[in-house]
Protein backbone atom coordinates (compact mmCIF):
# COMPACT_ATOMS: atom_id res chain seq x y z
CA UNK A 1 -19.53 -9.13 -19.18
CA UNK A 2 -17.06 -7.19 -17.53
CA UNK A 3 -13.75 -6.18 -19.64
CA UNK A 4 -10.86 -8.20 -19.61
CA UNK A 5 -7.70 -6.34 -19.87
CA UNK A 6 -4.90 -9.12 -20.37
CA UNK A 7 -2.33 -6.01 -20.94
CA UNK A 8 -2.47 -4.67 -17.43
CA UNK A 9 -1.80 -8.62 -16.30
CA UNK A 10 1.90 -8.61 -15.30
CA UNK A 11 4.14 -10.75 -13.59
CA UNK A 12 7.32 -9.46 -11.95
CA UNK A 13 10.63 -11.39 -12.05
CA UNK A 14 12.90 -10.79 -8.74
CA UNK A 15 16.23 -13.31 -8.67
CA UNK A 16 14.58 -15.64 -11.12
CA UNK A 17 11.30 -16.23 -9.04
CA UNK A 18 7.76 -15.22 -10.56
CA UNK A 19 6.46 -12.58 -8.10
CA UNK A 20 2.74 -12.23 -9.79
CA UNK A 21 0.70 -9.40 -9.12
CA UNK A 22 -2.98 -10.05 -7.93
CA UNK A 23 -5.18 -10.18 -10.81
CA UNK A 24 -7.46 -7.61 -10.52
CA UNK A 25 -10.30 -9.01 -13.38
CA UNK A 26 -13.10 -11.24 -13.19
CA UNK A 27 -16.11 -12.40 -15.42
CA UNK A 28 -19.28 -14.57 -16.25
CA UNK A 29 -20.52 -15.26 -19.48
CA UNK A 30 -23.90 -15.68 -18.55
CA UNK A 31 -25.87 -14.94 -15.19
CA UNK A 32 -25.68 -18.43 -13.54
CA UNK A 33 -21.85 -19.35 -15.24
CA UNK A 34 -18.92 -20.03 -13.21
CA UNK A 35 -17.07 -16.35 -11.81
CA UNK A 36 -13.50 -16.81 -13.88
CA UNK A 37 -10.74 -15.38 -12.39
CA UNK A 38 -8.08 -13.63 -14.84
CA UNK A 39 -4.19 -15.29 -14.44
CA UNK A 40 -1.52 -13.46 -15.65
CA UNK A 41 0.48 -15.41 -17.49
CA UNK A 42 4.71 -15.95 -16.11
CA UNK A 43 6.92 -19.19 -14.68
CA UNK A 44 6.87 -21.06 -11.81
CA UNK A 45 8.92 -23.90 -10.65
CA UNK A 46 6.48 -26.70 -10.09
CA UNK A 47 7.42 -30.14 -8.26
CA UNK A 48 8.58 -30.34 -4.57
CA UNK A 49 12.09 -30.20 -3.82
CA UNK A 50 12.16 -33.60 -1.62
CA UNK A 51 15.58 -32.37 0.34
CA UNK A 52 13.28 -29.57 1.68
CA UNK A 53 10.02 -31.19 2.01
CA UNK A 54 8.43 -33.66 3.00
CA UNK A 55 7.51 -35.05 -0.20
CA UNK A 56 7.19 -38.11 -2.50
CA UNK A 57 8.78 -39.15 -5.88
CA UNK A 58 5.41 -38.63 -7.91
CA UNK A 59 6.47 -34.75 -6.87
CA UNK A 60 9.67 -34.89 -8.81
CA UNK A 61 11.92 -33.73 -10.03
CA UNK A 62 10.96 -29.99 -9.12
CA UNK A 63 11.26 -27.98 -12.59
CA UNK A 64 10.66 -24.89 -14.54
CA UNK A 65 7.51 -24.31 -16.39
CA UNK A 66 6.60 -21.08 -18.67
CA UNK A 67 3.10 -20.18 -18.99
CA UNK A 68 2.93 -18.18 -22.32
CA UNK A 69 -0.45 -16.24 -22.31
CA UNK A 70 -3.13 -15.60 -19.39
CA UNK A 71 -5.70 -17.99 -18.92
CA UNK A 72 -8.86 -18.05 -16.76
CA UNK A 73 -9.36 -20.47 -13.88
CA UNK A 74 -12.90 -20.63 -11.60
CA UNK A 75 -12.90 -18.29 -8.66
CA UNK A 76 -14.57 -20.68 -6.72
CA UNK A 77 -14.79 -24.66 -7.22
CA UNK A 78 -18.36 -25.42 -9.40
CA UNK A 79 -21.12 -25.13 -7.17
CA UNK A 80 -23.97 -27.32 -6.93
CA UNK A 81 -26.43 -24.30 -8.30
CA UNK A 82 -24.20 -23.75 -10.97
CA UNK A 83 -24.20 -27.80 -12.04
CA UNK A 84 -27.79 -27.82 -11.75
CA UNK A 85 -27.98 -24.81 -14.52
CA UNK A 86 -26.22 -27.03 -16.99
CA UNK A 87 -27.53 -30.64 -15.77
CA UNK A 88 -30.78 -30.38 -14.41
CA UNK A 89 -30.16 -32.82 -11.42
CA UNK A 90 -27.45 -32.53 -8.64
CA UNK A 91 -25.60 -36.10 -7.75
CA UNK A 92 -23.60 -34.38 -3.81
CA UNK A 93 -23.83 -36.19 -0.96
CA UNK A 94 -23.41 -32.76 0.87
CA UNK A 95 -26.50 -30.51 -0.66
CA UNK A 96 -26.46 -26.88 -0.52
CA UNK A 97 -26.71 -24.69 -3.52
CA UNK A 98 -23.18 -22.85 -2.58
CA UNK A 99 -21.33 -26.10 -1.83
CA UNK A 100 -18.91 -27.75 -4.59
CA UNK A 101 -20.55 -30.48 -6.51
CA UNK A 102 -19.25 -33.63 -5.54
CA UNK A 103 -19.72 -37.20 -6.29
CA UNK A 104 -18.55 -36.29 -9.78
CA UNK A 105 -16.34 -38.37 -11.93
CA UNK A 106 -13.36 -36.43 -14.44
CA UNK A 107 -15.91 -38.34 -16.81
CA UNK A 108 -18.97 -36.42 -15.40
CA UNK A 109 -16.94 -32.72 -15.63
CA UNK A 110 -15.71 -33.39 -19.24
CA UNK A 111 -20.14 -33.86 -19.84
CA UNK A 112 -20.68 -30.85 -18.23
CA UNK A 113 -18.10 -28.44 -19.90
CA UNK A 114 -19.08 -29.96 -23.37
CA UNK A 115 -22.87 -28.88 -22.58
CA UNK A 116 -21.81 -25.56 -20.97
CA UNK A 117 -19.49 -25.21 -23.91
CA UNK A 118 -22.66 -25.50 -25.94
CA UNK A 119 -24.94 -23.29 -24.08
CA UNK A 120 -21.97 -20.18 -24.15
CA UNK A 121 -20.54 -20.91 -27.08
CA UNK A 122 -16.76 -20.15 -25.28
CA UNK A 123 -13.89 -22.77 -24.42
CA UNK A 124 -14.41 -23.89 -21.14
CA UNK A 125 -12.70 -26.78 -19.78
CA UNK A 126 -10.52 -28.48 -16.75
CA UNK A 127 -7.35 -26.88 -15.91
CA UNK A 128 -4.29 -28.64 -16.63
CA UNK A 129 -2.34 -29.41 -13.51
CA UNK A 130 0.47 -27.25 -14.46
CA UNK A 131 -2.15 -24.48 -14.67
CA UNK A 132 -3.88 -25.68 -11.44
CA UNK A 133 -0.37 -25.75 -9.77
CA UNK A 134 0.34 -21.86 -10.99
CA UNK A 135 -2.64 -20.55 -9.57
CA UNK A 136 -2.59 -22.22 -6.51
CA UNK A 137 0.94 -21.16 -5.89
CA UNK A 138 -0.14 -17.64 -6.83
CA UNK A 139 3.79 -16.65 -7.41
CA UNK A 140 4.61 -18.72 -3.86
CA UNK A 141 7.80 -20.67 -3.49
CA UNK A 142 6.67 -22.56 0.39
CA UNK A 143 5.29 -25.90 0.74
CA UNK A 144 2.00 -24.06 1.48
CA UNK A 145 0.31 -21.48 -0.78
CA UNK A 146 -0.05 -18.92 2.49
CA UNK A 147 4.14 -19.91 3.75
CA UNK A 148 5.29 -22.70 5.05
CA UNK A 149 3.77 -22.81 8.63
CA UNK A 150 0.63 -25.52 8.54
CA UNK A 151 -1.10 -24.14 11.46
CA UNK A 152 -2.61 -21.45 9.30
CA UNK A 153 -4.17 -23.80 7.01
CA UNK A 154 -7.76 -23.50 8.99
CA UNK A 155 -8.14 -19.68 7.65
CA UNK A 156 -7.85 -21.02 4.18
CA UNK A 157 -8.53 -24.59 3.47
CA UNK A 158 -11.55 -26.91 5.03
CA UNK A 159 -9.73 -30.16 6.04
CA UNK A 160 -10.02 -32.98 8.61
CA UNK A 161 -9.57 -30.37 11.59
CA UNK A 162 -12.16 -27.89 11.11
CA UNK A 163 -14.47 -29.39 8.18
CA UNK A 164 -17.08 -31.50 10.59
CA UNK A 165 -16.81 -34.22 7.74
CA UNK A 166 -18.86 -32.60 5.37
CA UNK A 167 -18.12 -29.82 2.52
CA UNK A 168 -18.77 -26.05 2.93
CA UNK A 169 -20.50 -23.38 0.80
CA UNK A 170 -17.21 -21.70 -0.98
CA UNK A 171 -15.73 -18.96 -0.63
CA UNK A 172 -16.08 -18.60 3.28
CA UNK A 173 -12.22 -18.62 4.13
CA UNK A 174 -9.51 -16.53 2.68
CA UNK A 175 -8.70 -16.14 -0.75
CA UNK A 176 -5.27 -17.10 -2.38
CA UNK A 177 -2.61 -14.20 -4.05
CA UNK A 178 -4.24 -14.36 -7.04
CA UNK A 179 -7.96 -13.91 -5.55
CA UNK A 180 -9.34 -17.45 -5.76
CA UNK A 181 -10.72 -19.41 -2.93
CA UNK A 182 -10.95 -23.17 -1.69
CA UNK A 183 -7.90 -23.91 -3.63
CA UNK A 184 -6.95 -25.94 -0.89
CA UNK A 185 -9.34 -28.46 1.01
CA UNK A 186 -13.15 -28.55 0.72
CA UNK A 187 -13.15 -30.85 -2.52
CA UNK A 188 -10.39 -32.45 -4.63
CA UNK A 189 -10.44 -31.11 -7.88
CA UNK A 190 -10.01 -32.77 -11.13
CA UNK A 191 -7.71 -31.84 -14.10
CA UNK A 192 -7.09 -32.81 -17.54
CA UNK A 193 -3.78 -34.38 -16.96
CA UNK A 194 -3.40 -38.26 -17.14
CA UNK A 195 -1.29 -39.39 -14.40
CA UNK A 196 2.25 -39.83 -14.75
CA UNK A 197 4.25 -41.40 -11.73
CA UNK A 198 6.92 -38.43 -11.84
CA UNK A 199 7.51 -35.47 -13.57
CA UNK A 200 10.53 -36.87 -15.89
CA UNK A 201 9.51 -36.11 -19.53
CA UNK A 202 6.55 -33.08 -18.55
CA UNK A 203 5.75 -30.92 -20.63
CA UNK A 204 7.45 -27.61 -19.50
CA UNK A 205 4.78 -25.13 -21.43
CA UNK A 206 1.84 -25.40 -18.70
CA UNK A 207 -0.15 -28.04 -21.30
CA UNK A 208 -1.48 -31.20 -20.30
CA UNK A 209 0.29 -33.99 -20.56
CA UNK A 210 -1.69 -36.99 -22.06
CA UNK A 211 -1.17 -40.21 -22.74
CA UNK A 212 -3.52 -42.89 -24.60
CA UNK A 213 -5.34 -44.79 -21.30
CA UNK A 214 -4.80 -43.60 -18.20
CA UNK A 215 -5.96 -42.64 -14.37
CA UNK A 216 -6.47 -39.00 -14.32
CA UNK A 217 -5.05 -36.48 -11.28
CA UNK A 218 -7.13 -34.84 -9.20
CA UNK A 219 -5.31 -31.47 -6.88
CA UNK A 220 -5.90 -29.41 -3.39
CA UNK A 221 -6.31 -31.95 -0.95
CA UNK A 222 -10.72 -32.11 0.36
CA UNK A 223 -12.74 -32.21 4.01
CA UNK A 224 -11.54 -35.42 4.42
CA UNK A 225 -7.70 -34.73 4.42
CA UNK A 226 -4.56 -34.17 7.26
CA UNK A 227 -2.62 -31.00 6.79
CA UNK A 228 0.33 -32.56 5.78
CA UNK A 229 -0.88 -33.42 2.42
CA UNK A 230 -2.39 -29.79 1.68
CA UNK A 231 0.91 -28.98 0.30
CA UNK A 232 1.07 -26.82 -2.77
CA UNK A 233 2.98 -29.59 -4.72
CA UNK A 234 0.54 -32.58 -3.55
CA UNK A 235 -1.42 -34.95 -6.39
CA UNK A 236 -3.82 -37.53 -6.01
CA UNK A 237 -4.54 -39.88 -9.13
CA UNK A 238 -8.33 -41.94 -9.87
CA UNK A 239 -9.90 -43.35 -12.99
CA UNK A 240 -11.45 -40.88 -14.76
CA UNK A 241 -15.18 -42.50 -13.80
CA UNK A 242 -14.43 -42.52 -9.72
CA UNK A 243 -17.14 -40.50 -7.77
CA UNK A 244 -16.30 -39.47 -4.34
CA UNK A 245 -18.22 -37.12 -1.79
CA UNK A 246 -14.89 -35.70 -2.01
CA UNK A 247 -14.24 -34.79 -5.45
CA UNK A 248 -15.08 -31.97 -7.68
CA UNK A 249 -13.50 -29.75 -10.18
CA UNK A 250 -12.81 -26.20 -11.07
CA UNK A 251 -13.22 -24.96 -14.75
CA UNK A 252 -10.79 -23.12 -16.67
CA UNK A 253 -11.12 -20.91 -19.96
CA UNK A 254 -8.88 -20.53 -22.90
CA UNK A 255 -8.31 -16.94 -23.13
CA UNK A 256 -9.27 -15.32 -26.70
């Protein structure tokens, strides 16, 4: 496994805005894992601002959270070769090896991180959405993790204009700031958070926010999606045993 070096991880504050440096260190813990991404850690301000875009209440208010220590997020949404490796049979609609896994529940993911969990012995498991949010921003202010001008969201993102209805192997278009690809469009991806209608009351410390029965949200917008809602603020909500052609997940990894 390659080295981690969480020292050389920085993020640079200009006029109060996290300006983070690409991470530059990436791992598997075992030959058919998930490729984990290194994220230094910093603060963001996550929400939309609704004066400034075109956004909805479940998006506010916009506010300030502090991500203490680095983390590790998927470089690429689970594939179908990697869910095979873990679960022996492969549920997609869409079948191709290097596709996302889809027609997964937030039930289904939380199965397969406890038996990947088991087979690695590490601490693998969904991001939460302030996490999710971070990385996808990778240190961005715009509506848009590339700027704010939608018509560039066919180099990064397959979506209802350029997907031909159907998912894509990842890691095709271009690659966020921080290195990771497919963060917008190809699948929605699921995260531990329970839904919450706005952000009065979240936790400001990048964990999850929980409750005791509730949907679960699911981020970044899929194949099936308008460009208007690839926005980096956007969030979906399901129950936590919906299965779409649409939805998948990304893993995170608690950092030792």
């Amino acid at each position: 496994m390659r080295s981690i070096i969480i020292a050389a991880l920085t993020v640079v504050f200009t006029a109060g805005i996290a300006q983070a440096q690409t991470p530059d260190s990436s791992f598997r813990d075992c030959d058919d894992c998930p490729e984990m991404v290194v994220i230094p850690a910093g603060s963001f301000m996550m929400g939309a601002d609704k004066n400034l875009e075109d956004a909805s209440d479940f998006e506010t208010p916009r506010h300030r959270v502090t991500i203490a220590r680095p983390f590790a997020i998927g470089k690429y949404e689970v594939t179908q070769a990697e869910w095979m490796a873990v679960m022996g049979g492969n549920p997609s609609k869409f079948r191709g090896r290097l596709r996302p896994v889809e027609q997964v529940s937030w039930d289904d993911a939380q199965d397969f991180i406890r038996r990947l969990n088991a087979k690695t012995g590490k601490t693998y498991r969904l991001p939460t959405e302030a996490e999710w949010e971070y990385a996808a921003r990778a240190g961005t202010t715009t509506a848009y993790s590339f700027g704010d001008d939608r018509s560039k969201l066919g180099q990064y993102a397959w979506f209802a204009g350029n997907s031909g209805k159907e998912t894509h192997p990842v890691g095709q278009l271009q690659a966020n700031r921080f290195g990771l690809y497919d963060m917008d469009g190809n699948v929605l991806e699921w995260v531990e958070d329970c839904w919450h209608d706005n952000y009065t009351g979240a936790p400001t410390d990048g964990s999850a926010w929980q409750g005791r029965s509730c949907l679960r949200v699911n981020r970044g917008g899929s194949w099936y999606y308008i460009p208007s809602v690839f926005r980096s603020a956007n969030r979906y909500r399901d129950n936590s045993g919906t299965r779409g052609n649409d939805l998948g997940f990304r893993l995170a990894r608690t950092l030792p």
